[in-house]
C-alpha atoms as a PDB file:
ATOM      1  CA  UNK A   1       0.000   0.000   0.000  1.00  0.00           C
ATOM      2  CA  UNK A   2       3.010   2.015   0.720  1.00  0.00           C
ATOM      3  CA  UNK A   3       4.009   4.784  -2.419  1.00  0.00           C
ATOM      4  CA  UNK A   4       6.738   6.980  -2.717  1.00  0.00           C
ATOM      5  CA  UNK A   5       7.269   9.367  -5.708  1.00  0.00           C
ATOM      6  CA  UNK A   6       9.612  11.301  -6.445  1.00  0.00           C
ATOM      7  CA  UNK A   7       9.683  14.491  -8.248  1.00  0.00           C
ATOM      8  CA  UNK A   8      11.796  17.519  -8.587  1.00  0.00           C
ATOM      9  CA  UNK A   9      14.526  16.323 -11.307  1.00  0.00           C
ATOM     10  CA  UNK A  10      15.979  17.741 -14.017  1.00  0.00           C
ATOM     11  CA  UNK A  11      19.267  19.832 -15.793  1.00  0.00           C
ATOM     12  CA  UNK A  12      20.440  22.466 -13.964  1.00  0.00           C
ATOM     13  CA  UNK A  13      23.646  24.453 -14.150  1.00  0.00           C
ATOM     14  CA  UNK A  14      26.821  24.109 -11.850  1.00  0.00           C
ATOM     15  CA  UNK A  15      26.408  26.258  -8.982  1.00  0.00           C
ATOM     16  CA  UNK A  16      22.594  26.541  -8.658  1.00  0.00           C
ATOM     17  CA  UNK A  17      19.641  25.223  -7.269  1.00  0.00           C
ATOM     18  CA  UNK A  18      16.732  22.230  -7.013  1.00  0.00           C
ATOM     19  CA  UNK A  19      14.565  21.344  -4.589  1.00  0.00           C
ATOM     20  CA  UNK A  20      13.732  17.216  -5.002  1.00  0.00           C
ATOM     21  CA  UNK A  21      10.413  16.415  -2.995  1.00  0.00           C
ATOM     22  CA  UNK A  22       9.224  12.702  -2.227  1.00  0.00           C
ATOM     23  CA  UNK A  23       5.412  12.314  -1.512  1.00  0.00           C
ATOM     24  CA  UNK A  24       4.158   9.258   0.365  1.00  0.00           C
ATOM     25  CA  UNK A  25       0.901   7.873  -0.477  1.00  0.00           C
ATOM     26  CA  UNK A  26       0.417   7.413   4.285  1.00  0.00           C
ATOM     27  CA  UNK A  27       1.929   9.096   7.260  1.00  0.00           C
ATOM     28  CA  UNK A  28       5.074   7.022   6.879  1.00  0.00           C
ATOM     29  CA  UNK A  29       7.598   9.882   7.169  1.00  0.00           C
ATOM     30  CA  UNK A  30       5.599  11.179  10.599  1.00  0.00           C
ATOM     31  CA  UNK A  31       6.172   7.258  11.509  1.00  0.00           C
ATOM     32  CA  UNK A  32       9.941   6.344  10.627  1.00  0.00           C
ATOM     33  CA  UNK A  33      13.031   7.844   9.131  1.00  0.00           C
ATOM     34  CA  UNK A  34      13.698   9.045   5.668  1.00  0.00           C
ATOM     35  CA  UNK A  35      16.155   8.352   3.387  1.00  0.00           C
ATOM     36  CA  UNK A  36      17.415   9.923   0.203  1.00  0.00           C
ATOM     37  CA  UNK A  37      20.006   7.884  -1.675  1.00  0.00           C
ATOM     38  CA  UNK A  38      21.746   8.653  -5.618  1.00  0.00           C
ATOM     39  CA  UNK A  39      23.231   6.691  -7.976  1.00  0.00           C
ATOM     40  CA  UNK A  40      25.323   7.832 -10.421  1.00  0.00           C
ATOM     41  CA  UNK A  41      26.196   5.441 -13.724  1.00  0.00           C
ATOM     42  CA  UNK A  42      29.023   2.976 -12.803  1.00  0.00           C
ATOM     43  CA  UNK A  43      28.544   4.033  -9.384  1.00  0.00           C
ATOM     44  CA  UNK A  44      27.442   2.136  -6.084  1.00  0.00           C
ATOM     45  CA  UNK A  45      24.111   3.676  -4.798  1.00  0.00           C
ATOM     46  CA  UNK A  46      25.086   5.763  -1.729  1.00  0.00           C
ATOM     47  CA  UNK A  47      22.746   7.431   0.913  1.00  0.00           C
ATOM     48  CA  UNK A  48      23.115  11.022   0.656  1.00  0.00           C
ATOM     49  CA  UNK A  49      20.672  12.257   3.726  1.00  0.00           C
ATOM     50  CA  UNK A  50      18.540  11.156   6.705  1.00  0.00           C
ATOM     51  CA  UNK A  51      16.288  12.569   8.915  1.00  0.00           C
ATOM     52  CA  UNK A  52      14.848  10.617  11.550  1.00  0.00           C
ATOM     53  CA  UNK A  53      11.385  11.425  13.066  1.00  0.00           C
ATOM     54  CA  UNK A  54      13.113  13.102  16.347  1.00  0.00           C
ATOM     55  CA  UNK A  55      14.903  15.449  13.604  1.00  0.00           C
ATOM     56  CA  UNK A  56      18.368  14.160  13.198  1.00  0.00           C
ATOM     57  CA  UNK A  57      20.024  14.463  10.654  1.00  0.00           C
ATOM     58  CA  UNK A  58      22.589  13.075   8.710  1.00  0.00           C
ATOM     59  CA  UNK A  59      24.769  13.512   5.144  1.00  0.00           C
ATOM     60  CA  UNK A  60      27.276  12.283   3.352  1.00  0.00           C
ATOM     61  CA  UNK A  61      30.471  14.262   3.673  1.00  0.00           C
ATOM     62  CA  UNK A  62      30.560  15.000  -0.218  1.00  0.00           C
ATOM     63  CA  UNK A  63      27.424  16.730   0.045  1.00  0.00           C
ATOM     64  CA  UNK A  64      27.105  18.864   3.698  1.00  0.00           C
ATOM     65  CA  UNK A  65      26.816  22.052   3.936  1.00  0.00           C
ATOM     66  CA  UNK A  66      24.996  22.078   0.380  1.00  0.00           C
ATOM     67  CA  UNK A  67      21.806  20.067   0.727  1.00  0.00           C
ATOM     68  CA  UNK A  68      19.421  19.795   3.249  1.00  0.00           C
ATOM     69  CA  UNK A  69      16.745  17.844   4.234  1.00  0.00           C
ATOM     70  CA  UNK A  70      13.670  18.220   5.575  1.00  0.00           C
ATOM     71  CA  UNK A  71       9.793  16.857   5.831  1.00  0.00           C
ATOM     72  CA  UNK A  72       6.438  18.394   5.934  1.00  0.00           C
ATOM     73  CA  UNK A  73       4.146  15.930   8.095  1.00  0.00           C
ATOM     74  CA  UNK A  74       0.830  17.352   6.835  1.00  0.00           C
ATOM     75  CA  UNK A  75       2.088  16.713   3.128  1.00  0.00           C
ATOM     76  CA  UNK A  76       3.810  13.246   4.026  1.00  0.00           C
ATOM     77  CA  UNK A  77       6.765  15.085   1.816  1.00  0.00           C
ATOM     78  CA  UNK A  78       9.892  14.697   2.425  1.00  0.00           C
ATOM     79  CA  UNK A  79      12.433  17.210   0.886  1.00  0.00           C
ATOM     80  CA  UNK A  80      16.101  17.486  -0.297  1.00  0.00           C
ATOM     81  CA  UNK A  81      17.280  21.023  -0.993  1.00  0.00           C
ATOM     82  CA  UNK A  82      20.569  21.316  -3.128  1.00  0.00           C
ATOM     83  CA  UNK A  83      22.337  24.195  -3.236  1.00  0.00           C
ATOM     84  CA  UNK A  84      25.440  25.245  -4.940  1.00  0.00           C
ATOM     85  CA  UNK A  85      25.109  22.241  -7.474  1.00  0.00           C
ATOM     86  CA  UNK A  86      28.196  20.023  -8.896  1.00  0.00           C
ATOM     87  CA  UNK A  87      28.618  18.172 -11.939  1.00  0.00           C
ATOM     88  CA  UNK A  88      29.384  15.254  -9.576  1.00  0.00           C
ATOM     89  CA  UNK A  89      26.105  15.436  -7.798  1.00  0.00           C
ATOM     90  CA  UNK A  90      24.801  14.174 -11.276  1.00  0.00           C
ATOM     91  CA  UNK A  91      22.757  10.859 -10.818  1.00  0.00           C
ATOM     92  CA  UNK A  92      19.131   9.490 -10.073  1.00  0.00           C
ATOM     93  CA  UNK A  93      17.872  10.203  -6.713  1.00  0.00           C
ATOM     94  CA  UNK A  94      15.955   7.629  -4.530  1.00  0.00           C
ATOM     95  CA  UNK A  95      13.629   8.408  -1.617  1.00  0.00           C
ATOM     96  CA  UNK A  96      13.762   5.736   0.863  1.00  0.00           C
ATOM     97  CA  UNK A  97      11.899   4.294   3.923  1.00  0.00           C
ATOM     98  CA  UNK A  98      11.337   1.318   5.850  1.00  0.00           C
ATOM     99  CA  UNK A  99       8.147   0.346   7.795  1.00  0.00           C
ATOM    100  CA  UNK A 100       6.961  -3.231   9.267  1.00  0.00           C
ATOM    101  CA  UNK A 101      10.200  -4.950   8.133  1.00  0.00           C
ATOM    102  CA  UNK A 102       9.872  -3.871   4.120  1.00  0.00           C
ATOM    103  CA  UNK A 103      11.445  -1.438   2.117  1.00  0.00           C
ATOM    104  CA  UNK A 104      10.177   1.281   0.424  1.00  0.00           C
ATOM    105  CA  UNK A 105      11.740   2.606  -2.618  1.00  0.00           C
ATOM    106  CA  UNK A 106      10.530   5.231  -5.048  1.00  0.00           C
ATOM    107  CA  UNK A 107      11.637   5.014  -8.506  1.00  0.00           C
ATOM    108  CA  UNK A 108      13.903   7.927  -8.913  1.00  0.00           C
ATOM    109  CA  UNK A 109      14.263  11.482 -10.722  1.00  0.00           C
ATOM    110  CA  UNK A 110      16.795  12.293 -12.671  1.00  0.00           C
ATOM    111  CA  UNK A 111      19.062  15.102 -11.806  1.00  0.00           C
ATOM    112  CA  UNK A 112      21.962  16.336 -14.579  1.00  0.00           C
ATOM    113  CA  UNK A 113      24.155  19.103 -13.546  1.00  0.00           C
ATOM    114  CA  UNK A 114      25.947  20.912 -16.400  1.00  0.00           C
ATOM    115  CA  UNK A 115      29.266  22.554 -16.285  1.00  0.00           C
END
């Protein structure tokens, strides 16, 4: 029953801005922790942020201090906010979550950074 979709992807030049937003189809996010995870081609899939329901936060060294992420309970939408973009943040973004022992995986959006 669980959905996640992603949306927010798409070609945007080095150094600026996109906003990627993952909407659950329940209250999952209010419930468990959120992931977001990339995957760039030839590339292992890495997780690139958490936030956990008592707001911690976590992200990958390549990317902190540039992205942030964040949730809006009444939307069950989670958020990743990238700032000052690099060609080598190029890849397809994942939202992630796990509830009663499964995995939830949306099916990605695309994000190209151009130099």
């Amino acid at each position: 029953q669980v959905q996640l979709v992603e949306s927010g992807g798409g070609l945007v030049q080095a150094g600026g801005s996109l906003t990627l937003s993952c909407a659950a189809s329940g209250s999952i996010f209010r419930r468990n922790t959120a992931d977001w995870y990339r995957q760039a081609p030839g590339k292992q899939r890495e997780l690139v942020a958490t936030l956990s329901t008592n707001g911690y936060t976590y992200y990958v060294g390549s990317v902190k201090g540039r992205f942030t992420i964040s949730r809006d309970n009444a939307k069950n939408t989670v958020y990743l906010h990238m700032t000052s973009l690099k060609p080598e943040d190029t890849a397809v973004y994942y939202c992630h979550a796990v509830e009663l022992g499964s995995n939830y995986w949306g099916k990605g959006t695309l994000v190209t950074v151009s130099t």
